[in-house]
Protein backbone atom coordinates (compact mmCIF):
# COMPACT_ATOMS: atom_id res chain seq x y z
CA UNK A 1 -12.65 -20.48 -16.77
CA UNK A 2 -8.84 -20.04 -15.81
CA UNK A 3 -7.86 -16.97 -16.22
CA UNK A 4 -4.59 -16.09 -18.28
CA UNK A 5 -1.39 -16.45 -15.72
CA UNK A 6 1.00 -13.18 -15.42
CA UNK A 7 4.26 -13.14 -14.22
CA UNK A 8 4.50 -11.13 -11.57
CA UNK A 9 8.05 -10.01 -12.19
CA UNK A 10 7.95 -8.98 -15.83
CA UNK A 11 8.67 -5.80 -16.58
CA UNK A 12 6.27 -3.81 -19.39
CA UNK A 13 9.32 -1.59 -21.58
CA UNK A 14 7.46 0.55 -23.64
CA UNK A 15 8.43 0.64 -27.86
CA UNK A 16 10.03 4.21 -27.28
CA UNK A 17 12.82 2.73 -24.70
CA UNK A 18 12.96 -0.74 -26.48
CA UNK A 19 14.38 1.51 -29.74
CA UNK A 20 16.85 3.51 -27.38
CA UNK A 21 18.09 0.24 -25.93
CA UNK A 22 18.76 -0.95 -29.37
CA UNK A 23 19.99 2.04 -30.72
CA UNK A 24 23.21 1.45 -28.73
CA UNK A 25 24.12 -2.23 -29.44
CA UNK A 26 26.52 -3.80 -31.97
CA UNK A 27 25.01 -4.71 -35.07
CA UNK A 28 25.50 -8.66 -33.93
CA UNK A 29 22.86 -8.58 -31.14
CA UNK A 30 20.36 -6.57 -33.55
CA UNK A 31 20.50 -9.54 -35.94
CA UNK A 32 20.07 -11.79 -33.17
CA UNK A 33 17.37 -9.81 -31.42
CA UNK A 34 14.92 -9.48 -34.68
CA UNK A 35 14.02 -13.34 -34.10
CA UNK A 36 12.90 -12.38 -30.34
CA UNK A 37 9.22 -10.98 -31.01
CA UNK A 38 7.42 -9.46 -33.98
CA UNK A 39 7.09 -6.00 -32.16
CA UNK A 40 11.00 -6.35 -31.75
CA UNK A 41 11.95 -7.26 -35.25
CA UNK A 42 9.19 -4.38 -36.35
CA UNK A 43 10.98 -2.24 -34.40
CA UNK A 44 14.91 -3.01 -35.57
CA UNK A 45 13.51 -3.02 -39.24
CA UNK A 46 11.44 0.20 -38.85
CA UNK A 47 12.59 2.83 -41.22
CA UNK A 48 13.09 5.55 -38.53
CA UNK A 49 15.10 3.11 -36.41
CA UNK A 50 17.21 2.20 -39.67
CA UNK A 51 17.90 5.46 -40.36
CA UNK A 52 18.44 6.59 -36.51
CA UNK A 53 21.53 3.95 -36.41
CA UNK A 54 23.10 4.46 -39.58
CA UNK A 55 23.29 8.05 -38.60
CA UNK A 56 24.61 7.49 -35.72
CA UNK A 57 27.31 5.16 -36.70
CA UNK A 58 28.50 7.84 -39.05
CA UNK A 59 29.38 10.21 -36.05
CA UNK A 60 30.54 7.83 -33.42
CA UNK A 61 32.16 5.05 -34.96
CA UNK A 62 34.19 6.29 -38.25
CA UNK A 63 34.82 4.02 -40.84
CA UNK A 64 37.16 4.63 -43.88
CA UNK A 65 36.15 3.15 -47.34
CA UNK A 66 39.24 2.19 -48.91
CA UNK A 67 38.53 1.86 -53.01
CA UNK A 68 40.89 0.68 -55.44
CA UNK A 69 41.02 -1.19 -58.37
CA UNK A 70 42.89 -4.82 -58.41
CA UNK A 71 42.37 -8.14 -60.56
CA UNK A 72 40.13 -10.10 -57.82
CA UNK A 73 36.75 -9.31 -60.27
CA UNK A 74 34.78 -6.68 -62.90
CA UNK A 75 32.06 -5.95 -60.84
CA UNK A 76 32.09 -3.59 -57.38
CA UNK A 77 32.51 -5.71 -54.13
CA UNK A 78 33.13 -5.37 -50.52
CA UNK A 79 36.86 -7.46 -49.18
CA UNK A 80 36.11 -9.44 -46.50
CA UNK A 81 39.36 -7.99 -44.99
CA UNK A 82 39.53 -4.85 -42.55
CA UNK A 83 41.79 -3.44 -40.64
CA UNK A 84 41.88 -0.40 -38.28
CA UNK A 85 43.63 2.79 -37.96
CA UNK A 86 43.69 3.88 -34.71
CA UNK A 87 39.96 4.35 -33.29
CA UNK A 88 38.76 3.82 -37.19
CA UNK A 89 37.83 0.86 -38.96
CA UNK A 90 39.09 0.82 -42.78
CA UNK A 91 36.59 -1.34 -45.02
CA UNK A 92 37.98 -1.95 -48.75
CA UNK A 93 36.07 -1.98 -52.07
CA UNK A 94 37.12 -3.15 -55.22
CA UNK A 95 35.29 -1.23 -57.56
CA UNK A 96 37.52 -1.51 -61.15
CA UNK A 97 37.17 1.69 -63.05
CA UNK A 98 34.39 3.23 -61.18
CA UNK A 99 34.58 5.79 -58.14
CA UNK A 100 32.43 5.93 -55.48
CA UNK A 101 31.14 9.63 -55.99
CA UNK A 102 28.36 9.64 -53.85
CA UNK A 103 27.39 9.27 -50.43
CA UNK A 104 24.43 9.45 -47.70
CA UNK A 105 23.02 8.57 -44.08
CA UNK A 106 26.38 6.34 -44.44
CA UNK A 107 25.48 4.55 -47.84
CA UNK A 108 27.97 5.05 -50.81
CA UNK A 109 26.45 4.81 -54.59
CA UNK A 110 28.51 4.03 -57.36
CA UNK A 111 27.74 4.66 -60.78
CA UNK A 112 28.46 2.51 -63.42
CA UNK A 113 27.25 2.51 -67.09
CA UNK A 114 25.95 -1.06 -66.83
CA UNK A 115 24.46 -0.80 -63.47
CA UNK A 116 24.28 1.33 -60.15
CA UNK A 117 25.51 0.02 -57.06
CA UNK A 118 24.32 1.25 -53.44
CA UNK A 119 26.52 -0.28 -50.54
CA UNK A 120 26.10 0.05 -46.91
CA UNK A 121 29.94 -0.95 -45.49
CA UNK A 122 28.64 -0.86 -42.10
CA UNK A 123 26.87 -4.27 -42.80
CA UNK A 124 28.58 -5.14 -45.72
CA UNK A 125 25.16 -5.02 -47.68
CA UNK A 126 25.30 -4.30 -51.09
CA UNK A 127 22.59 -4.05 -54.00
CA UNK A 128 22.87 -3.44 -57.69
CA UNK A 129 20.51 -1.83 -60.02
CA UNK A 130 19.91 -1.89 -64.02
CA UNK A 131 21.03 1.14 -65.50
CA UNK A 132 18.22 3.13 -66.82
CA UNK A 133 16.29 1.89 -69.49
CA UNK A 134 16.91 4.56 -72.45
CA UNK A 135 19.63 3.57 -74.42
CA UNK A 136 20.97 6.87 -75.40
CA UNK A 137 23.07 6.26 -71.66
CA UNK A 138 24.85 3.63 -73.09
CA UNK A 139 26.56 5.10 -76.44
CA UNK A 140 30.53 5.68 -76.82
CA UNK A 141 31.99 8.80 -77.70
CA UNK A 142 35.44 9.10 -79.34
CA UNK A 143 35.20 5.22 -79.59
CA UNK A 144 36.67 4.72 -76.10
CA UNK A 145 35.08 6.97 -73.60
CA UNK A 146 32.22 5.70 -71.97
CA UNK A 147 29.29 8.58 -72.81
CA UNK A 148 27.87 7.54 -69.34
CA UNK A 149 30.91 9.15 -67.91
CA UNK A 150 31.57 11.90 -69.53
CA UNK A 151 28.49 13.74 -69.92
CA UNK A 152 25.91 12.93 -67.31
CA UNK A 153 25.95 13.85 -64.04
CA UNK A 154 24.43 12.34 -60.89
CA UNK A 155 22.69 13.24 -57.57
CA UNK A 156 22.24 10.40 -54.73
CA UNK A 157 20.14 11.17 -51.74
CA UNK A 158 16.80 10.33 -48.93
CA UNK A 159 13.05 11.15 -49.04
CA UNK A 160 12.85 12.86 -45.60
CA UNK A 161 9.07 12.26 -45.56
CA UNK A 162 9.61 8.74 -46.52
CA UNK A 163 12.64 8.04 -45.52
CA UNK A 164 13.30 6.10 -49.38
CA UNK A 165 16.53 6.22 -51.23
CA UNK A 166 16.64 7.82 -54.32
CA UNK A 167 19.48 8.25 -57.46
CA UNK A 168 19.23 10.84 -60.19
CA UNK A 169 20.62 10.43 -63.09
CA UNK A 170 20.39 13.40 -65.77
CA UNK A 171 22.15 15.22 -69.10
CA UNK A 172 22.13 18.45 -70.19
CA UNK A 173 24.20 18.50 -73.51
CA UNK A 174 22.19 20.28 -76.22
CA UNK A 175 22.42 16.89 -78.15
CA UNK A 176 20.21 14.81 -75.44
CA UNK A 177 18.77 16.41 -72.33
CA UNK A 178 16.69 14.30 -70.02
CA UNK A 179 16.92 13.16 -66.43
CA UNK A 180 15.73 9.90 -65.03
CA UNK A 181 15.59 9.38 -60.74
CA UNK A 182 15.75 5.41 -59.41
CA UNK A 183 13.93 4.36 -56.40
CA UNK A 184 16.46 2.39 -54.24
CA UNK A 185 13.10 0.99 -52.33
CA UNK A 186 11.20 -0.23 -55.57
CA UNK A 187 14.22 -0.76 -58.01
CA UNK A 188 12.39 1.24 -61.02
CA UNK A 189 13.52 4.36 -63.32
CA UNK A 190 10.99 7.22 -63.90
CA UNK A 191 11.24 10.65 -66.01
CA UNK A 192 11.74 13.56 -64.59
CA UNK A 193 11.20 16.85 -66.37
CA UNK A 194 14.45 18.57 -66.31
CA UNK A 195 14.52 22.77 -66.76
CA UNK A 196 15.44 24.16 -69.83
CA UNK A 197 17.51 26.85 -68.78
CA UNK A 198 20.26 24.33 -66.83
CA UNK A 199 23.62 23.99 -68.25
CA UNK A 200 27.21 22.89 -67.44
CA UNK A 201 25.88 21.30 -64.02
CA UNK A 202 28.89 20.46 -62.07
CA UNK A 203 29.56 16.93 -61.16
CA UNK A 204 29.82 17.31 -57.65
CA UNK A 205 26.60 16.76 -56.02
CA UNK A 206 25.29 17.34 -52.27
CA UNK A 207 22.08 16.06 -50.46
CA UNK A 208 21.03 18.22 -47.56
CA UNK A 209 17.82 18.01 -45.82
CA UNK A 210 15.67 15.98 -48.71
CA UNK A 211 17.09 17.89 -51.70
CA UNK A 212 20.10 17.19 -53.61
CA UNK A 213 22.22 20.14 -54.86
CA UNK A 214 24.52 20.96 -58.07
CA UNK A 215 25.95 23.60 -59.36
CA UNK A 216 24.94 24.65 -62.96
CA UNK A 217 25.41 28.16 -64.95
CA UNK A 218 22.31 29.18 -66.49
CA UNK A 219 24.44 29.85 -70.08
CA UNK A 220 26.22 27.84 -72.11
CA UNK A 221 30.15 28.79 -71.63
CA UNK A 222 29.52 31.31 -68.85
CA UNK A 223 32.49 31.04 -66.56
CA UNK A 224 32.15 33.22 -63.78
CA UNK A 225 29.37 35.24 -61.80
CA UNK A 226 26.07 34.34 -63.15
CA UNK A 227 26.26 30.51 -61.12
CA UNK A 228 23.40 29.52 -59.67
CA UNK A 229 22.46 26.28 -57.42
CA UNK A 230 19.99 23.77 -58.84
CA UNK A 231 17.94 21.87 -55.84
CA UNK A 232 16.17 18.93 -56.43
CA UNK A 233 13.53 18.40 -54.32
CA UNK A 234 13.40 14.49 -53.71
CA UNK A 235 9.74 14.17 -52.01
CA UNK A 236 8.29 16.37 -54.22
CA UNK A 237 10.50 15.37 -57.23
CA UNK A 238 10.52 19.30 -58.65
CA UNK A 239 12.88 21.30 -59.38
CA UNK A 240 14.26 24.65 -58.68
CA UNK A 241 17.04 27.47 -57.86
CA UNK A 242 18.97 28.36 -55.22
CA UNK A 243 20.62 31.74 -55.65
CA UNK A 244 24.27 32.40 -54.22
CA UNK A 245 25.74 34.43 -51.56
CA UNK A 246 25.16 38.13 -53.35
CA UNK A 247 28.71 38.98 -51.27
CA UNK A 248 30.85 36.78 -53.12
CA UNK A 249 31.42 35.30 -56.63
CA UNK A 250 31.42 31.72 -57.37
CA UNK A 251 33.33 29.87 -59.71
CA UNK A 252 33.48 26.15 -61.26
CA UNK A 253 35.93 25.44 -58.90
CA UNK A 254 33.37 26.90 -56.09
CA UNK A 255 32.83 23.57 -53.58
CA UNK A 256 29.43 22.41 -52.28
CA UNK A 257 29.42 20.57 -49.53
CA UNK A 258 26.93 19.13 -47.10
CA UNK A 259 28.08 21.34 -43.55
CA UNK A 260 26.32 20.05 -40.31
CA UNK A 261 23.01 19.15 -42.55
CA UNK A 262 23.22 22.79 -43.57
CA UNK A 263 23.98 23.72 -47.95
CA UNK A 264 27.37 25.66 -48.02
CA UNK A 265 29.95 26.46 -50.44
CA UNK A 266 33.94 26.66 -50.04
CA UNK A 267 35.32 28.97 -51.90
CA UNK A 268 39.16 30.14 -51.91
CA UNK A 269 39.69 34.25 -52.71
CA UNK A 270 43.11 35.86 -54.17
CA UNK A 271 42.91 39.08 -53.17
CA UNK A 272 43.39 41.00 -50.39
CA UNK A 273 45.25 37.71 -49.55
CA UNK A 274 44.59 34.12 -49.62
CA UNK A 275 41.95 33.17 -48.05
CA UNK A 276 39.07 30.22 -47.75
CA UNK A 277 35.70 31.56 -47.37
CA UNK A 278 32.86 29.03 -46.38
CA UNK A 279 29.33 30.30 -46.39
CA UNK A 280 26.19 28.40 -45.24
CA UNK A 281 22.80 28.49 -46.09
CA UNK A 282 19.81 28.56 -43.28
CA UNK A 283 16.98 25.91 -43.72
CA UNK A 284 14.34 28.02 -45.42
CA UNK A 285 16.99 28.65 -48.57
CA UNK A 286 16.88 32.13 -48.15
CA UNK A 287 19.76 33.70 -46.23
CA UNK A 288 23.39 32.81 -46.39
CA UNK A 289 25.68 33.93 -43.77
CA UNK A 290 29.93 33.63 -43.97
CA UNK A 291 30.55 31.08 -40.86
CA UNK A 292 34.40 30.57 -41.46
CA UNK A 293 37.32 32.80 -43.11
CA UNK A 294 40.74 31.12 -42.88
CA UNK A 295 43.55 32.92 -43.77
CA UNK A 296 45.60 30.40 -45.94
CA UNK A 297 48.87 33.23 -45.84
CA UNK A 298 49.90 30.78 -43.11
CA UNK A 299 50.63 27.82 -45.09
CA UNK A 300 54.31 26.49 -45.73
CA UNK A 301 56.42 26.65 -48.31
CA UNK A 302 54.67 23.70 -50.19
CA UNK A 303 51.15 25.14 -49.77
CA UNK A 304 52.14 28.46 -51.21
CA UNK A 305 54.08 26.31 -54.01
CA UNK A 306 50.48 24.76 -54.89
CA UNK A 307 48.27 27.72 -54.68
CA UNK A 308 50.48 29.27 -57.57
CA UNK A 309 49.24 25.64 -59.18
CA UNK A 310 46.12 26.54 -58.42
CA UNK A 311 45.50 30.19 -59.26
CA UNK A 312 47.01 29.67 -62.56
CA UNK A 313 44.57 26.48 -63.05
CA UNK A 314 41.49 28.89 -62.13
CA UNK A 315 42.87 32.01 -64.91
CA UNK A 316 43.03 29.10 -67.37
């Protein structure tokens, strides 16, 4: 029996290198190279290696999403057109009335009351969802105002463990309070049981490490210390506090903010003098430490002229 010919030149490049070689290529030749071999399109298609690229792209080769609203179409889309700025690319969206709020690993999710849209502008990929199922999200207040707008609040954000896509949806008026997460993988809705003691959760949300983040006070129309951090654990799908920095007092105007994959908060202080404190949480939740104070005395003119804007805005 012949036995099977080898080429004596081939060279055996083991999955590990294959993924670093790839890791580094425009996204052109990765299209191209997915019709080379199964292993290689199993490789370029691999969750790990997904996420590995888009998070690299992020840091090395910026891109500005430009979103505005024109008459080219209802429904959120990606322009064909780009230009670039300097060393970064701008991509534009048309996206109507609706803002892109949300973003992740490089993936922007915009909420609409008919749908929810998740866009990579990297590749120009975009997919839309159905809304959630429960029609309550779909009502109008005051006859104008969508109800989807003005009272729920959202939360976008990756399984670590699974490395799945996930978009959280909840409401915590005394009228209606429920909360409903989508699987970006699957495309379905499923309940989530939301805590009883959560209200006035702030719109902004974060996702650090697997959880997403919001800031809620625990009673209704409390306005200053007393805030608390609601985490949202996205692999476990359970809820649960964060306390605050015990140093400092935070406000509804307090900022969270995803800060080198660590949870912080931005808050500005008054007194002594102006000043920008930004505090940062380690990885177990437990301790936060100050890591910058920037004295905003410094500003000109202008600056000074808004932070009498803004100190009033924060008394009111």
């Amino acid at each position: 029996m012949r036995g099977e010919y080898k080429n004596p030149n081939s060279i055996y490049i083991t999955p590990e290198l294959l993924e670093e070689i790839f890791l580094v290529l425009p996204l052109k030749s990765i299209l191209r190279f997915k019709t080379v071999s199964k292993q290689w399109r199993s490789i370029l298609e691999s969750e790990m290696f997904v996420r590995r690229r888009r998070r690299m792209n992020v840091q090395k080769e910026p891109k500005l999403l430009a979103a505005y609203k024109c008459r080219c179409g209802d429904q959120p889309s990606l322009l064909p057109e780009s230009r670039f700025e300097g060393d970064e690319e701008i991509v534009y969206l048309h996206c109507g009335d609706a803002r892109p709020s949300m973003s992740c690993d490089g993936l922007v999710c915009i909420p609409e009351p008919e749908s929810i849209i998740v866009l990579n502008p990297s590749t120009g990929q975009l997919r839309r969802f159905p809304p959630c199922p429960d029609p309550f999200s779909s009502r109008f207040r005051n006859g104008s105002e969508e109800f989807f707008q003005g009272n729920w609040v959202m939360g976008f954000g990756t399984d670590i463990v699974t490395g799945s896509y996930k978009v959280v949806k909840m409401c915590v008026e005394p009228i209606e309070e429920e909360c409903d997460l989508l699987s970006v993988e699957s495309g379905e809705w499923r309940k989530l049981r939301l805590p009883p003691y959560v209200h006035h959760v702030g719109r902004k949300s974060v996702c650090v490490n697997g959880s997403i983040y919001w800031m809620f006070s625990g009673r209704r129309l409390q306005i200053g210390i007393g805030y608390k951090i609601l985490a949202l654990d996205l692999h476990k799908l359970e809820f649960h506090n964060v306390s605050v920095p015990s140093a400092t007092w935070v406000t509804r105007s307090t900022e969270i903010v995803n800060l080198g994959e660590r949870l912080a908060i931005a808050k500005s202080t008054i007194l002594p003098e102006w000043t920008l404190e930004i505090w940062t949480m380690n990885a177990n939740e437990e301790i936060w430490s100050k890591t910058f104070s920037i004295n905003l005395e410094i500003c000109s003119n202008i600056i000074r002229r808004r932070k009498r804007f803004i100190v009033s805005r924060w008394i009111l």
